[in-house]
N, C-alpha and C. Protein backbone atom coordinates (compact mmCIF):
# COMPACT_ATOMS: atom_id res chain seq x y z
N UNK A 1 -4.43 13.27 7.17
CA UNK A 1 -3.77 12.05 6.73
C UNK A 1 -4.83 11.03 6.34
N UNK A 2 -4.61 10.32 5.30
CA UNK A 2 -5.64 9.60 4.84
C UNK A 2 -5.53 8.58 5.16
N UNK A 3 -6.69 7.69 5.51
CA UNK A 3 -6.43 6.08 6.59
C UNK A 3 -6.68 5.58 5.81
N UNK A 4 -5.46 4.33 5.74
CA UNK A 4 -5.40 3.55 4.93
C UNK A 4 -6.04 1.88 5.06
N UNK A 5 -7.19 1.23 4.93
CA UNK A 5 -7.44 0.11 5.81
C UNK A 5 -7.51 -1.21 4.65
N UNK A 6 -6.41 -1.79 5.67
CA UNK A 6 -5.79 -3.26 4.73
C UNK A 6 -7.15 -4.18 4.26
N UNK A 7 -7.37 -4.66 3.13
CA UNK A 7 -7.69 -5.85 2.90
C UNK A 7 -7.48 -7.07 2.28
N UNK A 8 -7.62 -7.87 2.57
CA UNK A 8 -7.63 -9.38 3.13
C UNK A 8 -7.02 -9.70 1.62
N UNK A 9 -6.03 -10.53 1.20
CA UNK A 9 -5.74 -11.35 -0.02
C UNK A 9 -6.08 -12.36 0.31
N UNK A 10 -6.19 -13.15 -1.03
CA UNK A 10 -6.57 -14.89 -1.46
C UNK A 10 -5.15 -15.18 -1.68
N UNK A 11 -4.15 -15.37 -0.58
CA UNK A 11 -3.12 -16.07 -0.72
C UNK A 11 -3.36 -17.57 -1.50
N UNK A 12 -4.15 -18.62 -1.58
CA UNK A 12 -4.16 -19.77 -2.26
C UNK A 12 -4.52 -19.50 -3.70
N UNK A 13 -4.85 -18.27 -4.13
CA UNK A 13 -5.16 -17.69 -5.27
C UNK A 13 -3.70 -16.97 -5.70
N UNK A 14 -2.96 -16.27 -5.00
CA UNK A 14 -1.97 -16.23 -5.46
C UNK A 14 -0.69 -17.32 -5.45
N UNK A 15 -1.05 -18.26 -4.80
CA UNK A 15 -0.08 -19.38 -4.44
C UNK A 15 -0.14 -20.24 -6.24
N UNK A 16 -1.56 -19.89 -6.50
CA UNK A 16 -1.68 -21.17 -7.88
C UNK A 16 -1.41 -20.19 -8.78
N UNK A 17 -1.36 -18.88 -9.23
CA UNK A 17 -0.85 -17.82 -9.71
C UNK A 17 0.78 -17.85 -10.22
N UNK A 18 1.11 -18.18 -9.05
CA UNK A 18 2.63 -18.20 -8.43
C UNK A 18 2.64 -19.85 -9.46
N UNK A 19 2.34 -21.21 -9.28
CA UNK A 19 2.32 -22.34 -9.49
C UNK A 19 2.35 -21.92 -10.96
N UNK A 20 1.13 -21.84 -11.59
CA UNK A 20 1.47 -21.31 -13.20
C UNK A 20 2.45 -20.75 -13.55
N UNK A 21 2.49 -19.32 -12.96
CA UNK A 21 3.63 -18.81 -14.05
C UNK A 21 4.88 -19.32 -13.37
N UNK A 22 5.09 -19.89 -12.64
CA UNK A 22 6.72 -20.41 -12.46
C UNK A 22 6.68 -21.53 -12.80
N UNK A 23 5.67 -22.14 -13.26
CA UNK A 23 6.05 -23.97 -13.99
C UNK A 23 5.94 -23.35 -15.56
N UNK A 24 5.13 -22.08 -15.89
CA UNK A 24 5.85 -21.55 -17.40
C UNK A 24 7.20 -21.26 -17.26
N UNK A 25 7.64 -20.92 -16.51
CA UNK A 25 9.05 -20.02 -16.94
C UNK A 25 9.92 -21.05 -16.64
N UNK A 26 9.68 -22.41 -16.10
CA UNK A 26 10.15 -23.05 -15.50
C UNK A 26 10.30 -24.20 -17.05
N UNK A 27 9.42 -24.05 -17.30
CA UNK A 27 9.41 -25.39 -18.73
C UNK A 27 10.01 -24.40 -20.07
N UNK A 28 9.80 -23.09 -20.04
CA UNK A 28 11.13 -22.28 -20.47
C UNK A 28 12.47 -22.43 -20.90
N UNK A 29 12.72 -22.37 -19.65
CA UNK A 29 14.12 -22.40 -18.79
C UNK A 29 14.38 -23.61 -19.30
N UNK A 30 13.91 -24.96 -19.31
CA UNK A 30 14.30 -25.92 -18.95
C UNK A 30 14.50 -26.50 -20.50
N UNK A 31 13.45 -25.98 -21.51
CA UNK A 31 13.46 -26.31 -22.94
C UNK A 31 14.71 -25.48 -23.31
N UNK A 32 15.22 -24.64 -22.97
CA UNK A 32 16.27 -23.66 -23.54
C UNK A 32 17.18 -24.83 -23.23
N UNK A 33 17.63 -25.09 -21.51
CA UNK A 33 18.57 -26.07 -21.05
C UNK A 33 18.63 -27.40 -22.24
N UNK A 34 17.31 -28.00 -22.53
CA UNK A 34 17.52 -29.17 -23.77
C UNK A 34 18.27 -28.49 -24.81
N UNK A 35 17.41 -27.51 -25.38
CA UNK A 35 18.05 -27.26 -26.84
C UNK A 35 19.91 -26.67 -26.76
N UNK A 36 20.15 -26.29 -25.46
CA UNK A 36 21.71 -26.11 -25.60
C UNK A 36 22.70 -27.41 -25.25
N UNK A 37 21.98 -28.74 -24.84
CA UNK A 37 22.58 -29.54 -24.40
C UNK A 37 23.17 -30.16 -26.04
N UNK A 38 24.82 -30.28 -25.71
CA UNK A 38 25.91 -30.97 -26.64
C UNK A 38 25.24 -32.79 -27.27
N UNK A 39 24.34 -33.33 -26.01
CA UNK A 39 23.69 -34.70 -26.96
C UNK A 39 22.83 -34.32 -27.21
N UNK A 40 21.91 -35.33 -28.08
CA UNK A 40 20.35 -35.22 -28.59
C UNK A 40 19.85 -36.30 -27.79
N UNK A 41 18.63 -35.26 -26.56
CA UNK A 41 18.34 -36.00 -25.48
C UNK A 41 17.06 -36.17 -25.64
N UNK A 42 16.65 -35.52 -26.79
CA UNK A 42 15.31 -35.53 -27.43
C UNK A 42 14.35 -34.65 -26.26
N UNK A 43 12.88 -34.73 -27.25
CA UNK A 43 11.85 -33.70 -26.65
C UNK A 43 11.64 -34.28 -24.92
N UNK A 44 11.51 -35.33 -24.59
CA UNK A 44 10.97 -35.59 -23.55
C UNK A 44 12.25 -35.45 -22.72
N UNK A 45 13.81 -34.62 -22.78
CA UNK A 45 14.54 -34.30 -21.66
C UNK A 45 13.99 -32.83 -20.90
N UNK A 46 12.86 -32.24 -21.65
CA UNK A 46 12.45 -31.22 -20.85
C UNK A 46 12.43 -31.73 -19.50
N UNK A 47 11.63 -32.73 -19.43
CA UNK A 47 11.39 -33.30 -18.55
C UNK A 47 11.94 -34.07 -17.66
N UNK A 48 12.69 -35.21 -18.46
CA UNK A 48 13.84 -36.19 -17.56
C UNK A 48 14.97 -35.70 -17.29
N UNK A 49 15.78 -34.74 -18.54
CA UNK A 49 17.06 -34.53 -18.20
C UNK A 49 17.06 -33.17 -17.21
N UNK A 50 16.29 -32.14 -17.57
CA UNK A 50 16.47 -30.83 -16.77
C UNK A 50 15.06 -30.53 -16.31
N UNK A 51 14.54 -31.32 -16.18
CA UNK A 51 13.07 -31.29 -15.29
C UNK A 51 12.65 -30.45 -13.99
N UNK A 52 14.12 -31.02 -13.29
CA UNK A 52 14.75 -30.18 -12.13
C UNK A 52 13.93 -28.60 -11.95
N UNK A 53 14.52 -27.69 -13.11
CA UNK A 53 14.31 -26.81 -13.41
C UNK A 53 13.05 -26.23 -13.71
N UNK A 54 11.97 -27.26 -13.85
CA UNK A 54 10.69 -26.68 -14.05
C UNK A 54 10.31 -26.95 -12.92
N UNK A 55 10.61 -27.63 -11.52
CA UNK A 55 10.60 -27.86 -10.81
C UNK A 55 11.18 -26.85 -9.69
N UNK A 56 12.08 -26.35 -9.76
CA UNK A 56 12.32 -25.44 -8.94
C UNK A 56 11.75 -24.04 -9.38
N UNK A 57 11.58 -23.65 -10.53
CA UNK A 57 10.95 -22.13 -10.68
C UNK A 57 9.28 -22.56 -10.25
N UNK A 58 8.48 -23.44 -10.47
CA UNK A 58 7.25 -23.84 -10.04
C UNK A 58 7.17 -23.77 -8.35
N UNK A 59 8.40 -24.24 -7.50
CA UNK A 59 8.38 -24.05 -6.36
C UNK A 59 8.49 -22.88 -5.92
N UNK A 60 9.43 -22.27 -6.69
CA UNK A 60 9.73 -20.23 -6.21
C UNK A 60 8.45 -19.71 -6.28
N UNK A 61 7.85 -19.99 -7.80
CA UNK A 61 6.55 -18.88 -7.68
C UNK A 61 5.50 -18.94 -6.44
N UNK A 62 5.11 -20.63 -6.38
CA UNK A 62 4.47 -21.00 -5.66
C UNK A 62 4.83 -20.42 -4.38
N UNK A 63 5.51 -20.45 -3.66
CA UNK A 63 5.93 -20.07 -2.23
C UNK A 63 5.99 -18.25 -2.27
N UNK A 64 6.27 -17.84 -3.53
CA UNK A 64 6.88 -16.35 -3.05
C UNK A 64 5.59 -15.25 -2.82
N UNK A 65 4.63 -16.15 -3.97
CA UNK A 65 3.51 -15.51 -4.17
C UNK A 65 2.39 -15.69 -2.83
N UNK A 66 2.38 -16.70 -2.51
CA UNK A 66 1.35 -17.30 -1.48
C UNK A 66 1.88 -16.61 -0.13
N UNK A 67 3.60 -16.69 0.19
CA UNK A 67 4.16 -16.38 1.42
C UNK A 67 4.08 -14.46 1.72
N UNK A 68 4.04 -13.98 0.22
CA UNK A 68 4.18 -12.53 0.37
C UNK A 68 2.44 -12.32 0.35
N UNK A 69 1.02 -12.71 -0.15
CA UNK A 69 0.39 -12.70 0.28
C UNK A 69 -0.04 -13.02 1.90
N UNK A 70 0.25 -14.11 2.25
CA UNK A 70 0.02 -14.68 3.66
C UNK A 70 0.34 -13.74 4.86
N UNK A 71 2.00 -13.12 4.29
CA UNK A 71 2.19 -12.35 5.67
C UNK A 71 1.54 -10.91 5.74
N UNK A 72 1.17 -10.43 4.03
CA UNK A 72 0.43 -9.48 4.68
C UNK A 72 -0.94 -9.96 5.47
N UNK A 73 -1.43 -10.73 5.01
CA UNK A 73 -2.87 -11.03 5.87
C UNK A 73 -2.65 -11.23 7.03
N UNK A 74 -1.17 -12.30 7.44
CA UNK A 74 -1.33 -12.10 9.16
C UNK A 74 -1.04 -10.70 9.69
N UNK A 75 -0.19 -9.75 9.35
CA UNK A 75 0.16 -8.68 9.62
C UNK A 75 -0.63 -7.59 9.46
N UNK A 76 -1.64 -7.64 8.47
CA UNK A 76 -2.52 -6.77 8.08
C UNK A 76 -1.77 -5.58 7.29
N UNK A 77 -0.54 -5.72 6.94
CA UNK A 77 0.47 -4.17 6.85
C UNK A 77 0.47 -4.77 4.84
N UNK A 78 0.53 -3.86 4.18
CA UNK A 78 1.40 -4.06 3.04
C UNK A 78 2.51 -3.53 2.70
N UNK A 79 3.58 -3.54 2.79
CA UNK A 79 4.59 -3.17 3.27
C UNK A 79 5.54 -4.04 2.77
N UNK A 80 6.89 -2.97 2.44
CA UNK A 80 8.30 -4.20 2.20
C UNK A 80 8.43 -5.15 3.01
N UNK A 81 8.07 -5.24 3.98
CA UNK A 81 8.41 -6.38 4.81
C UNK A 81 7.96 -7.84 4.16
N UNK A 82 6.59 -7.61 3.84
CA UNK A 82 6.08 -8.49 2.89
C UNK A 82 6.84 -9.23 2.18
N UNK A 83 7.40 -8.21 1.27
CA UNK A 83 8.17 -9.02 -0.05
C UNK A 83 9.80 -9.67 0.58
N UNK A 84 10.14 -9.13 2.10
CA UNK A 84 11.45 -8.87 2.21
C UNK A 84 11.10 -10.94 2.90
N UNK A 85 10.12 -11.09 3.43
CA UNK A 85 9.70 -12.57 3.96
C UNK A 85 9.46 -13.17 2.92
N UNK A 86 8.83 -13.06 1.61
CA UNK A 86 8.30 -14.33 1.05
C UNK A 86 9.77 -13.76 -0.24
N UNK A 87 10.53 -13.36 -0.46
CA UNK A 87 11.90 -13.44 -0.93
C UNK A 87 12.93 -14.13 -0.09
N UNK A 88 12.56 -13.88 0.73
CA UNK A 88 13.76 -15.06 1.93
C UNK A 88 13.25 -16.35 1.41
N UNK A 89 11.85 -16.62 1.61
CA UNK A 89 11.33 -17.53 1.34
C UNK A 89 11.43 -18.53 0.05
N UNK A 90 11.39 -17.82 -0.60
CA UNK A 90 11.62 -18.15 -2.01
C UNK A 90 12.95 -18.60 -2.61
N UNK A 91 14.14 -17.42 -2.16
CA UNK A 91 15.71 -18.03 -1.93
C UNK A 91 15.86 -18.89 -1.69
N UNK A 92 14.99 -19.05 -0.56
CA UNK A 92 15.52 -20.66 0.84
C UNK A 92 14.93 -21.77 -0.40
N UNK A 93 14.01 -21.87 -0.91
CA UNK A 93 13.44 -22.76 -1.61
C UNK A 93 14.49 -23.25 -3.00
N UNK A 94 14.95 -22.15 -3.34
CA UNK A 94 16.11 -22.33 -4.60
C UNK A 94 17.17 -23.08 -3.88
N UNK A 95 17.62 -22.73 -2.74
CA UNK A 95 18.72 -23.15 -1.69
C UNK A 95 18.31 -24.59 -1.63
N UNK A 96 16.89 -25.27 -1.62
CA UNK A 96 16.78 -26.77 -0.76
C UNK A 96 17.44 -27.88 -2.09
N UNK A 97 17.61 -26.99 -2.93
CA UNK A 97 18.16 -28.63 -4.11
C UNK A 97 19.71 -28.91 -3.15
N UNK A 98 20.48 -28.10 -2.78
CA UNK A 98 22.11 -28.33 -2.32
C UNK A 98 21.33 -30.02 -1.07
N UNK A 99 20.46 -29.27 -0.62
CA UNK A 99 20.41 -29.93 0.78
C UNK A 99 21.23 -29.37 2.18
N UNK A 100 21.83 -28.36 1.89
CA UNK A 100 22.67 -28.04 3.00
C UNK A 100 22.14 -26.40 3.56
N UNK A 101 22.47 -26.37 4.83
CA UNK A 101 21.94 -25.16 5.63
C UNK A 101 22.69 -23.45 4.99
N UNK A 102 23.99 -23.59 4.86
CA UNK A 102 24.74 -22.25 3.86
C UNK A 102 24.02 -21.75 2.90
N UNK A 103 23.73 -22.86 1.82
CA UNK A 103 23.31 -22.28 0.72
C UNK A 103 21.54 -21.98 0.74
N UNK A 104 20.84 -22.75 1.36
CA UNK A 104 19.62 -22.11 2.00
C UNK A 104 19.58 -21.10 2.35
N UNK A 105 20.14 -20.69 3.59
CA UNK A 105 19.75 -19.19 4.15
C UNK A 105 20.93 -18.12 3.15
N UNK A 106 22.15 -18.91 2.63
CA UNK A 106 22.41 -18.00 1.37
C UNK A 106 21.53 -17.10 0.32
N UNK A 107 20.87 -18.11 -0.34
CA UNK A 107 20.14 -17.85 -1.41
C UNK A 107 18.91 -16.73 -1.27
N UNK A 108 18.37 -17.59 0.04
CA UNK A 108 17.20 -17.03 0.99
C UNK A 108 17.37 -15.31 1.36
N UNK A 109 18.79 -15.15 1.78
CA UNK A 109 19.39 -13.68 2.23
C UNK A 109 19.39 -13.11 1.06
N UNK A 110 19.94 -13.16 -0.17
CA UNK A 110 20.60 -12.66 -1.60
C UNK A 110 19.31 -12.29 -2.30
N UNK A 111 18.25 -13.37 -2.74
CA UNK A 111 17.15 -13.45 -3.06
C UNK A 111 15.87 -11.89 -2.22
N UNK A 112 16.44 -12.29 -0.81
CA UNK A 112 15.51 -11.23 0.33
C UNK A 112 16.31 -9.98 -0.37
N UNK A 113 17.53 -9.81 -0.12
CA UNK A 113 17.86 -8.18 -0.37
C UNK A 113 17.57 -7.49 -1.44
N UNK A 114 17.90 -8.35 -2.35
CA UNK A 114 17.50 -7.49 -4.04
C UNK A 114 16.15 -7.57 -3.93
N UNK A 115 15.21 -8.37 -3.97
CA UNK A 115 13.60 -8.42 -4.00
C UNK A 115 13.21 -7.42 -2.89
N UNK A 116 13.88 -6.85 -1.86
CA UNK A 116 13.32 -5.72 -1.00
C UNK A 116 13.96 -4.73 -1.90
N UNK A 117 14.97 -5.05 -1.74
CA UNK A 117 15.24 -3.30 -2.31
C UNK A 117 14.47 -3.15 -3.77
N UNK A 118 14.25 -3.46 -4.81
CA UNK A 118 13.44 -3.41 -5.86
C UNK A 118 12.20 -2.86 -5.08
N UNK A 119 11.31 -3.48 -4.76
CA UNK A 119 9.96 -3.27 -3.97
C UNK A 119 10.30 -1.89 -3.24
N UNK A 120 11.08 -1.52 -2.33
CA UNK A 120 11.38 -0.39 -1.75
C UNK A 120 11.72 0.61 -2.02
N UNK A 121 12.30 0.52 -3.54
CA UNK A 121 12.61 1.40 -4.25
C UNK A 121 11.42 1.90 -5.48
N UNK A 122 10.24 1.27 -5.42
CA UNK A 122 8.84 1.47 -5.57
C UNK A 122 8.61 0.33 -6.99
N UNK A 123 9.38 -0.66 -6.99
CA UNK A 123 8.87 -1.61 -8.03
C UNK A 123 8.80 -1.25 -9.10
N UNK A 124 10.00 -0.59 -9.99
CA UNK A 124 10.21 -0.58 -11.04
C UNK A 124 11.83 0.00 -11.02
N UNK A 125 12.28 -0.99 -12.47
CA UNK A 125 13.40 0.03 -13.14
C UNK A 125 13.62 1.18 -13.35
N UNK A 126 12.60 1.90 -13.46
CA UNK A 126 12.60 3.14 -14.00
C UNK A 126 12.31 4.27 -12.72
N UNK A 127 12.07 3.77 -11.89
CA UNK A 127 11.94 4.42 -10.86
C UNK A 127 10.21 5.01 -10.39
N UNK A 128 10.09 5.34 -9.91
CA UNK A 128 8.42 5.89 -9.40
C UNK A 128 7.80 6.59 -10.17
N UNK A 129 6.53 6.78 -10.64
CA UNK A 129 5.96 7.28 -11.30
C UNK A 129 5.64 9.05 -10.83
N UNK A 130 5.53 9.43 -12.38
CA UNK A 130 5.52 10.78 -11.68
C UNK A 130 4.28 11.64 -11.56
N UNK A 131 4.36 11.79 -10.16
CA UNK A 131 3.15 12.66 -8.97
C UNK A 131 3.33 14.40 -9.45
N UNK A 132 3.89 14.74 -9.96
CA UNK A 132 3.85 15.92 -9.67
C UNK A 132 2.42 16.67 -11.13
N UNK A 133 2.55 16.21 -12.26
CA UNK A 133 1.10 16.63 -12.89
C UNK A 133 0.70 15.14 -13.73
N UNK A 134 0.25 14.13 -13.24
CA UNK A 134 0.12 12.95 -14.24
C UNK A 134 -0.72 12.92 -15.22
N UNK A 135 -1.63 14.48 -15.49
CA UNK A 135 -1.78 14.03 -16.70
C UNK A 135 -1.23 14.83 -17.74
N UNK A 136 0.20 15.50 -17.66
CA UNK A 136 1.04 15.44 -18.70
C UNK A 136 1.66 13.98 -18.97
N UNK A 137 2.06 14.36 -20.16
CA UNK A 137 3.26 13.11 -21.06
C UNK A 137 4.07 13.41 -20.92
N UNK A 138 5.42 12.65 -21.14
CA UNK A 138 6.43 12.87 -20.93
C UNK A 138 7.00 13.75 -21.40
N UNK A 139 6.51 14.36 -22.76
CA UNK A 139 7.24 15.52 -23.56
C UNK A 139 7.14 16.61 -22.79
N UNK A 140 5.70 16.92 -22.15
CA UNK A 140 5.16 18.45 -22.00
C UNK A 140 5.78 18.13 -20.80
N UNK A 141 6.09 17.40 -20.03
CA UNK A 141 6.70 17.17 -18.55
C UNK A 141 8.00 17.96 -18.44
N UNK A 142 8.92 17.41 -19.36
CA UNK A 142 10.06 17.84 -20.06
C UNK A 142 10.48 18.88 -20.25
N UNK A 143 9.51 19.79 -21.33
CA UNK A 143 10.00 21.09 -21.77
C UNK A 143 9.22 21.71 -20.48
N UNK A 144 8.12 21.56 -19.90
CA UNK A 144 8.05 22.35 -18.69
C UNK A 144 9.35 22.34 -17.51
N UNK A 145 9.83 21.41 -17.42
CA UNK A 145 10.97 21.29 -17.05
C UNK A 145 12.32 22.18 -17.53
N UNK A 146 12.09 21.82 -18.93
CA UNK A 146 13.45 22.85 -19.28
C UNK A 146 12.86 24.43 -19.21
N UNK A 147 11.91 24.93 -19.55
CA UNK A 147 11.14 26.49 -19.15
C UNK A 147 11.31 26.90 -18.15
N UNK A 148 11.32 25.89 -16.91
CA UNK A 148 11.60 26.65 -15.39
C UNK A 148 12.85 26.50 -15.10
N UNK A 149 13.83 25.77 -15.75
CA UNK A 149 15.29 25.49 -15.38
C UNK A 149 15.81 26.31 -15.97
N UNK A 150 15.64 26.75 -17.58
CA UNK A 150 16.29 27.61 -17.97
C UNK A 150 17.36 28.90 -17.59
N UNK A 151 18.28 29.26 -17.60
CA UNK A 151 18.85 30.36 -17.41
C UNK A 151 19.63 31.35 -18.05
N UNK A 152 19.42 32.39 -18.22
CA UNK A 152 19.90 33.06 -19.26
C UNK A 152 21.31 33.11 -19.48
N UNK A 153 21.77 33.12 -20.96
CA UNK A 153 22.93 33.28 -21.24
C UNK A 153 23.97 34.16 -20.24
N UNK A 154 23.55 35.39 -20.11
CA UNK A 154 24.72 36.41 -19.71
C UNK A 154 25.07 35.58 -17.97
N UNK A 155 23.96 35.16 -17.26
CA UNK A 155 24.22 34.53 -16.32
C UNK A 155 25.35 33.20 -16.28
N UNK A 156 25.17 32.46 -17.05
CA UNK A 156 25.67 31.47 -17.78
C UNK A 156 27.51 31.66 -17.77
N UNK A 157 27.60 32.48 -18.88
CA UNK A 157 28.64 32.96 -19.24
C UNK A 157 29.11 33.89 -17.53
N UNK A 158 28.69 34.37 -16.94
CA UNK A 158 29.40 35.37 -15.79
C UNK A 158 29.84 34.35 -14.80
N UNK A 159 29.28 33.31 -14.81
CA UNK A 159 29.73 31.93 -13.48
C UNK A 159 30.92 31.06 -14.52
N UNK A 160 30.53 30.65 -15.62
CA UNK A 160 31.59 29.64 -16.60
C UNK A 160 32.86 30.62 -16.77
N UNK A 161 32.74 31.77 -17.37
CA UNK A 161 33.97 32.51 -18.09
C UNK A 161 33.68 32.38 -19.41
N UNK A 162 34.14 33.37 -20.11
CA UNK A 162 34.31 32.87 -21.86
C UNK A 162 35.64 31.69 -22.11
N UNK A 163 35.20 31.46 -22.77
CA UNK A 163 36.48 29.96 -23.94
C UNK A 163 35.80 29.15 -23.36
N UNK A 164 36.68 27.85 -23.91
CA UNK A 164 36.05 26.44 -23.66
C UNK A 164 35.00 25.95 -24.43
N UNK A 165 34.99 27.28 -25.57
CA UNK A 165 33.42 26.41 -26.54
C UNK A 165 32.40 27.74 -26.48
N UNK A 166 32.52 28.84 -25.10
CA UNK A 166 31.61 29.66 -24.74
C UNK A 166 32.16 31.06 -25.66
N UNK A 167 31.31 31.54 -26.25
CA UNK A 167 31.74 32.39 -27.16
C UNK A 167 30.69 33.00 -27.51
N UNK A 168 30.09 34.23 -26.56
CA UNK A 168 29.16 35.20 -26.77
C UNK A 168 29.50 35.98 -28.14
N UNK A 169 28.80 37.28 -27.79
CA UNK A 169 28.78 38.16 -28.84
C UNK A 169 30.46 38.99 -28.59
N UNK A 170 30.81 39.22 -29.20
CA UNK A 170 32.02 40.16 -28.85
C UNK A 170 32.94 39.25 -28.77
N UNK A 171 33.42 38.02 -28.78
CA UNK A 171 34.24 37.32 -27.86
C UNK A 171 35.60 37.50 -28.32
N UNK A 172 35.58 37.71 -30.06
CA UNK A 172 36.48 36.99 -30.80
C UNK A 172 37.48 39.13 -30.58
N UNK A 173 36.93 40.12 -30.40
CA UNK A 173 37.73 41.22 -30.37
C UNK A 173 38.22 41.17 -28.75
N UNK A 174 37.17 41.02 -27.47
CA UNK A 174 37.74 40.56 -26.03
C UNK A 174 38.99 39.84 -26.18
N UNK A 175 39.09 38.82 -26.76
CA UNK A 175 39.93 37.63 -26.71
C UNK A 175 41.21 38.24 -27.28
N UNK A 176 41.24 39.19 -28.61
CA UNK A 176 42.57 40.08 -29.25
C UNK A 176 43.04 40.54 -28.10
N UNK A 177 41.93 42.01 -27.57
CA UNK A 177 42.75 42.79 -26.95
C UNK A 177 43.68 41.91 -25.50
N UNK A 178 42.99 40.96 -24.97
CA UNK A 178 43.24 40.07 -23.50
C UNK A 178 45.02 39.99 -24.09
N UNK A 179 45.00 38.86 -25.56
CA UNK A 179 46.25 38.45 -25.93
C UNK A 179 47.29 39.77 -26.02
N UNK A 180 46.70 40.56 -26.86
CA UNK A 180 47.81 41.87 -27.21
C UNK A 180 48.45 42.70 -25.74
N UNK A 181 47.40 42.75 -24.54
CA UNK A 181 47.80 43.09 -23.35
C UNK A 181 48.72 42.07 -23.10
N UNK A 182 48.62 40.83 -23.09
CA UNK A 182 49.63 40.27 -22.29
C UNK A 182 50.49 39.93 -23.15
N UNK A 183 50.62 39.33 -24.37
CA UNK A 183 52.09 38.79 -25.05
C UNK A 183 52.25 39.85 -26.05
N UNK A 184 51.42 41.21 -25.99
CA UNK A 184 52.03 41.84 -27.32
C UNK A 184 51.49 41.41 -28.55
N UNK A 185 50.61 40.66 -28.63
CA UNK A 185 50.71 40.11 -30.09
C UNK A 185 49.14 40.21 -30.60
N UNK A 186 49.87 40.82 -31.80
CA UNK A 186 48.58 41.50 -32.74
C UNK A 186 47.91 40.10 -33.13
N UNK A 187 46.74 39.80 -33.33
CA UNK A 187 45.73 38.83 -33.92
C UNK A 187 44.78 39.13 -35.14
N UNK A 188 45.19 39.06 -36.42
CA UNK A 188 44.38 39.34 -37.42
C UNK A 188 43.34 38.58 -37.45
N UNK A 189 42.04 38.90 -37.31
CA UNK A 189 41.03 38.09 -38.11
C UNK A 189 41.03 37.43 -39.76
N UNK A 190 40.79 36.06 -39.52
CA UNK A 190 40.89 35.75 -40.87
C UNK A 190 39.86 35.62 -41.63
N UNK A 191 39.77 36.48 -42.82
CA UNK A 191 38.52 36.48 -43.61
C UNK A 191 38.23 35.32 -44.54
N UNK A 192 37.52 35.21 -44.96
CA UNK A 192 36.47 34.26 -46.11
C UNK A 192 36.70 34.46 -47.17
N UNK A 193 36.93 36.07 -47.71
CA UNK A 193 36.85 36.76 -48.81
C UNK A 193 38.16 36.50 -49.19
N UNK A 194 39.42 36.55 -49.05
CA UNK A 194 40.52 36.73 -49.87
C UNK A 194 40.51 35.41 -50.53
């Protein structure tokens, strides 16, 4: 088993990390909020009218980044737990505009579960990267995939049955005699030629 030994983050390095890109996404957010507002509140409501808003994503980054650094350093672990504390954290911080205790540890809880489970589920949409030969591409991954899955027709056909679309070699004289045994009834093939 290979030992794994923690080292140390610059939580105040990720805290101003965190400060940047959430006062970008935050003056974003907040220019979108002007340009959909029904008056003309002009350029400087980034600021006065929905300011708020660059204001609270500047506080999320700030805290989520610094708090999910911090606890690994006190803990020494990197680990979901990490993200599952400085996502509480970060919630709770979206939660402090109400002023009230519900929507704090609301936000704080809602914020914690999805941000763990993402992280736990290995931090991506797409799911975990793949260990088994990484330096194929996705193509050769693929058809090596379909080469060992493969299974032969006659197998195929002996578990499905014929019809339904499945129509080996022979199918179309099988299928006469099946009908003529049971209802009697002759089935001409219809040709091309006449």
């Amino acid at each position: 088993m290979a030992d794994h030994t923690f080292h140390q983050r610059d939580a105040l390095k990720s805290g101003a990390t965190g400060f940047m890109v959430g006062g970008a996404a935050g003056l974003i957010a907040s220019a979108i909020q002007n340009s959909l507002a029904k008056t003309n509140v002009g350029p400087w409501g980034v600021f006065t009218r929905t300011g708020g808003t660059v204001a609270m994503f500047t506080a999320l980054g700030t805290v989520y980044l610094f708090s999910k650094d911090a606890a690994a350093n006190l803990r020494e672990k990197d680990d979901t737990l990490n993200t599952t504390i400085a996502s509480f954290l970060g919630g709770a911080t979206i939660g402090l505009r109400t002023g009230r205790m519900p929507p704090i540890l609301g936000f704080g809880a809602a914020f914690s579960v999805v941000m763990s489970a993402y992280e736990f589920t290995g931090g991506s949409l797409r799911g975990r990267p793949r260990t088994e030969a990484p330096e194929m591409d996705e193509y050769d991954r693929k058809e090596a995939l379909r080469r060992n899955r493969r299974r032969p027709m006659a197998e195929t056909i002996a578990e499905l049955g014929e019809g339904r679309g499945i129509q080996p070699p022979g199918y179309e004289e099988r299928r006469r005699e099946r009908l003529k045994e049971k209802y009697g009834v002759e089935i001409n093939p219809v040709s091309a030629n006449v």
